[in-house]
PDB file of N, CA and C in Angstrom:
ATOM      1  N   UNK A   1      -0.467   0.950  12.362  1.00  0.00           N
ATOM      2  CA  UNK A   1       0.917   0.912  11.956  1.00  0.00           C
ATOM      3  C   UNK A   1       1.054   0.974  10.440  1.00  0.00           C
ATOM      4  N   UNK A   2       0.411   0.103  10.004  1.00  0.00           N
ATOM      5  CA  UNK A   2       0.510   0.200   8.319  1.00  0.00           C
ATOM      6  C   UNK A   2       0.015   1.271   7.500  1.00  0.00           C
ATOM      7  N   UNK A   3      -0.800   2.310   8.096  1.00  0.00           N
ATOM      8  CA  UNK A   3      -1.081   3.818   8.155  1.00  0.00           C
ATOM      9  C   UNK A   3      -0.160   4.542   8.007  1.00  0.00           C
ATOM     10  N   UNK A   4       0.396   5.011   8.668  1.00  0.00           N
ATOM     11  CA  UNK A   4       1.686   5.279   9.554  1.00  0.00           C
ATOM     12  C   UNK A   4       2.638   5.055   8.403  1.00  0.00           C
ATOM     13  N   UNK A   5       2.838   4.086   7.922  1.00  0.00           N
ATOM     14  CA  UNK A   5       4.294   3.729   7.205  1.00  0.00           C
ATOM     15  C   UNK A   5       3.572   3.913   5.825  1.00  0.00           C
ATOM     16  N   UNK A   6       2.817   3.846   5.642  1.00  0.00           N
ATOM     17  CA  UNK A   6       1.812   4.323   4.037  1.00  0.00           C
ATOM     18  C   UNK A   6       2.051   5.892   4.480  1.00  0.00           C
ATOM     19  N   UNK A   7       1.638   6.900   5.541  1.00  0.00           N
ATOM     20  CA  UNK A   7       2.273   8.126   4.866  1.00  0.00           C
ATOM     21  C   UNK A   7       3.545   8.644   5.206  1.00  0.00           C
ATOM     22  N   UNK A   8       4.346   7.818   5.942  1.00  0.00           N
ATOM     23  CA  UNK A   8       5.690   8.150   5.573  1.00  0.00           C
ATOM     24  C   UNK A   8       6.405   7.602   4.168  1.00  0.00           C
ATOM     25  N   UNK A   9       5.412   6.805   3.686  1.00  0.00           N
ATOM     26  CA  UNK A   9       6.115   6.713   1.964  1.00  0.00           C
ATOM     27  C   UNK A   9       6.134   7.981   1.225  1.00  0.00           C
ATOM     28  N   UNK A  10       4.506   8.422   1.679  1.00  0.00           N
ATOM     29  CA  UNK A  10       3.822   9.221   0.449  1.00  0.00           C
ATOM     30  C   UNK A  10       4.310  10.628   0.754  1.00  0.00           C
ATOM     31  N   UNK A  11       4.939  11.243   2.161  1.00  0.00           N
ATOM     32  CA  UNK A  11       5.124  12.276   2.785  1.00  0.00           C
ATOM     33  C   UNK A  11       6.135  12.896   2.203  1.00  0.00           C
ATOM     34  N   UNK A  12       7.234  12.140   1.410  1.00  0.00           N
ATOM     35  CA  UNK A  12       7.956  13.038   0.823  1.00  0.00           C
ATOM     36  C   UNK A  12       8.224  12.756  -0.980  1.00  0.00           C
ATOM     37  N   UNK A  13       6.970  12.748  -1.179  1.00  0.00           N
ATOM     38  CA  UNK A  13       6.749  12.596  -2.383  1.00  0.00           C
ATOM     39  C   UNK A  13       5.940  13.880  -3.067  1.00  0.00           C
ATOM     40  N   UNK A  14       6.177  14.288  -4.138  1.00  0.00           N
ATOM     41  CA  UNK A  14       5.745  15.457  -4.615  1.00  0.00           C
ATOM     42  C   UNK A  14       4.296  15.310  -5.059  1.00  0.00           C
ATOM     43  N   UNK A  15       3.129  15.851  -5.391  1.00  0.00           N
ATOM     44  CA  UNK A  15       1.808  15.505  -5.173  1.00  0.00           C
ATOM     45  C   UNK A  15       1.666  14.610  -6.728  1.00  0.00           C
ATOM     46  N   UNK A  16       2.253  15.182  -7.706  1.00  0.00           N
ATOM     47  CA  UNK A  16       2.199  14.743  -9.063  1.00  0.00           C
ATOM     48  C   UNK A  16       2.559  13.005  -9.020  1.00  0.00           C
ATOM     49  N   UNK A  17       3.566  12.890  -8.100  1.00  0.00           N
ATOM     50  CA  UNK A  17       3.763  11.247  -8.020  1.00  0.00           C
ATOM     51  C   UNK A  17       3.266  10.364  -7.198  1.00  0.00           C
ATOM     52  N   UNK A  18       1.961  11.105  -6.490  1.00  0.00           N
ATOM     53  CA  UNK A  18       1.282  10.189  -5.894  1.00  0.00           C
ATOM     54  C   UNK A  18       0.099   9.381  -5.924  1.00  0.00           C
ATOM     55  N   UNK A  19      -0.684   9.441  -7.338  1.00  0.00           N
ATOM     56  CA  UNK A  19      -1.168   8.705  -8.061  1.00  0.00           C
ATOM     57  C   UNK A  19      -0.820   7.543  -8.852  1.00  0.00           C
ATOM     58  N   UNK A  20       0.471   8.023  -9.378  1.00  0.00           N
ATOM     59  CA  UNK A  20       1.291   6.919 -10.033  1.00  0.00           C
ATOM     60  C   UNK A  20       1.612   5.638  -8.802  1.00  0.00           C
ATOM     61  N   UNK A  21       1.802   5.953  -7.659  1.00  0.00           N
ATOM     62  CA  UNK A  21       2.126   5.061  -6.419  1.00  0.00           C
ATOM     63  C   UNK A  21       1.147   4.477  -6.004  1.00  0.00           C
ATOM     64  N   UNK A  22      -0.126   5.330  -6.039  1.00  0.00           N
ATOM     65  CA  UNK A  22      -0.912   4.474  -5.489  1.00  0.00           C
ATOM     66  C   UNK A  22      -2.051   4.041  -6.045  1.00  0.00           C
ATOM     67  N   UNK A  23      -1.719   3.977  -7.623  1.00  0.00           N
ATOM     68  CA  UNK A  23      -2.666   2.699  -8.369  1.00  0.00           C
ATOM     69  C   UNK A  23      -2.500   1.645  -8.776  1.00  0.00           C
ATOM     70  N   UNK A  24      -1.347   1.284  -8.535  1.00  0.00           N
ATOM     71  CA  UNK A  24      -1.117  -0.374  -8.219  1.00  0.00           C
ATOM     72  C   UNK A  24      -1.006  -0.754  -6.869  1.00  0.00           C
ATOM     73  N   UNK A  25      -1.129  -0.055  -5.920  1.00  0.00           N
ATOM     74  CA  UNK A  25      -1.700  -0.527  -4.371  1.00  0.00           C
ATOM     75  C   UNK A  25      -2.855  -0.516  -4.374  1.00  0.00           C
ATOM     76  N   UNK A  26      -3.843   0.064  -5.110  1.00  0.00           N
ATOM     77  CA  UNK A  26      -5.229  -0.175  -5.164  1.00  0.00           C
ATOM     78  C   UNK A  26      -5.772  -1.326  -5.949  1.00  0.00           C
ATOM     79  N   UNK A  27      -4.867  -2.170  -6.613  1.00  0.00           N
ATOM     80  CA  UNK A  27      -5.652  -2.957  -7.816  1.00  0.00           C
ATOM     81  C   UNK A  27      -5.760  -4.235  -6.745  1.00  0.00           C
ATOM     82  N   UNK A  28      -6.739  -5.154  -7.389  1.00  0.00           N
ATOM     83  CA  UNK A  28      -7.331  -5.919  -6.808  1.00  0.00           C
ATOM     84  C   UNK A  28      -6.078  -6.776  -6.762  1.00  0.00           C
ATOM     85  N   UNK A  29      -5.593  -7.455  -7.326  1.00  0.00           N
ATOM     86  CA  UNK A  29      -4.526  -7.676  -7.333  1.00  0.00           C
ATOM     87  C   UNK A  29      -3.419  -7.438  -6.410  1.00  0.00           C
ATOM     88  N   UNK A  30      -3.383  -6.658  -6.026  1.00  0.00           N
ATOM     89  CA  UNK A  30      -2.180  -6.255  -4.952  1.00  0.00           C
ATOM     90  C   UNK A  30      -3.222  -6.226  -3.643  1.00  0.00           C
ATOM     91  N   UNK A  31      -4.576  -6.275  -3.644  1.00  0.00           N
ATOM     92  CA  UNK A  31      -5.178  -6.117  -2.309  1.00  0.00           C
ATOM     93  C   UNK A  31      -5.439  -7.513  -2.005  1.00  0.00           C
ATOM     94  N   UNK A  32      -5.325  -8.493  -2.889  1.00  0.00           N
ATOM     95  CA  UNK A  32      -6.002  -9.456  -2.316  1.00  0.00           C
ATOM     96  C   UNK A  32      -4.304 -10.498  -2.017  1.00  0.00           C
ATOM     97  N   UNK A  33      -3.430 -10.268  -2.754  1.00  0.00           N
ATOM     98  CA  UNK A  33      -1.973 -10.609  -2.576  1.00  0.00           C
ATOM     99  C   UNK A  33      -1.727  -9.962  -0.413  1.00  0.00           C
ATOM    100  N   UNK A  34      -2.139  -8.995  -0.510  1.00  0.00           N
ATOM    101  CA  UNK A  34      -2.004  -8.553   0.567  1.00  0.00           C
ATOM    102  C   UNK A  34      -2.599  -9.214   2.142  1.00  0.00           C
ATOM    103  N   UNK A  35      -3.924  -9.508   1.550  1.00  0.00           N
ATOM    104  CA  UNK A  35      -4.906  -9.905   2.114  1.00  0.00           C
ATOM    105  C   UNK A  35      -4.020 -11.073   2.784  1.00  0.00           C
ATOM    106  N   UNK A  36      -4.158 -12.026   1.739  1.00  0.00           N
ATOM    107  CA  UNK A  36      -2.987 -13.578   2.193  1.00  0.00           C
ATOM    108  C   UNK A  36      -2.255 -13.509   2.937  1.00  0.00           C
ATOM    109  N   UNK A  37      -1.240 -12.553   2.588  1.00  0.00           N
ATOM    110  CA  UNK A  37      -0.122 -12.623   3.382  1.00  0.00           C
ATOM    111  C   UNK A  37       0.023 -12.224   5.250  1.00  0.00           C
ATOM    112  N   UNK A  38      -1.414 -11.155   5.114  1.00  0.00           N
ATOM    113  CA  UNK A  38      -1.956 -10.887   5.854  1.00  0.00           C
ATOM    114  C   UNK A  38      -2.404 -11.880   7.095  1.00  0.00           C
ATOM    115  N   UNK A  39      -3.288 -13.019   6.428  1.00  0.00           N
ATOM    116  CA  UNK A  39      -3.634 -14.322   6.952  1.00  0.00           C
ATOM    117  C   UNK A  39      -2.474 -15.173   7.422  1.00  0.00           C
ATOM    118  N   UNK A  40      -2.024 -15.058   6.524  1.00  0.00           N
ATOM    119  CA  UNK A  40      -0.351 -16.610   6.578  1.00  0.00           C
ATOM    120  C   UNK A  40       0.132 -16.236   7.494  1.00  0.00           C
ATOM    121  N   UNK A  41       0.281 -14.779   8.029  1.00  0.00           N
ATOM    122  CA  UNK A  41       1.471 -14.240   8.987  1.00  0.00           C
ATOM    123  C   UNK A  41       0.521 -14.537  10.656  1.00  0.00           C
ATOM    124  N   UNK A  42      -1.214 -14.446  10.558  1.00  0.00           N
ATOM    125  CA  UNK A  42      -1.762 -14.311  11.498  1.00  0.00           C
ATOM    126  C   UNK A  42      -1.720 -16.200  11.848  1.00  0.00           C
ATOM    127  N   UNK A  43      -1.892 -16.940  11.101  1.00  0.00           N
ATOM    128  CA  UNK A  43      -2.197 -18.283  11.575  1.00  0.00           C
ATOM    129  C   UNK A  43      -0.878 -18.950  11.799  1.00  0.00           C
TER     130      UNK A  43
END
């Protein structure tokens, strides 16, 4: 699912702006923010 809705973000985005989008979804920082929330929602 979270696939899925990651390329319906990126799907209508022009190719030039899709680096800019997705290097602060890559920083550790936003993966490990993710991670948590990830957990909190499962327990």
């Amino acid at each position: 699912m979270a696939l899925r809705a990651f390329y319906n973000e990126i799907k209508g985005m022009k190719v030039r702006e899709i680096p800019s989008n997705l290097k602060p979804k890559l920083s550790w920082d936003h993966i490990k923010k993710s991670a948590d929330q990830a957990v909190d929602r499962y327990i």
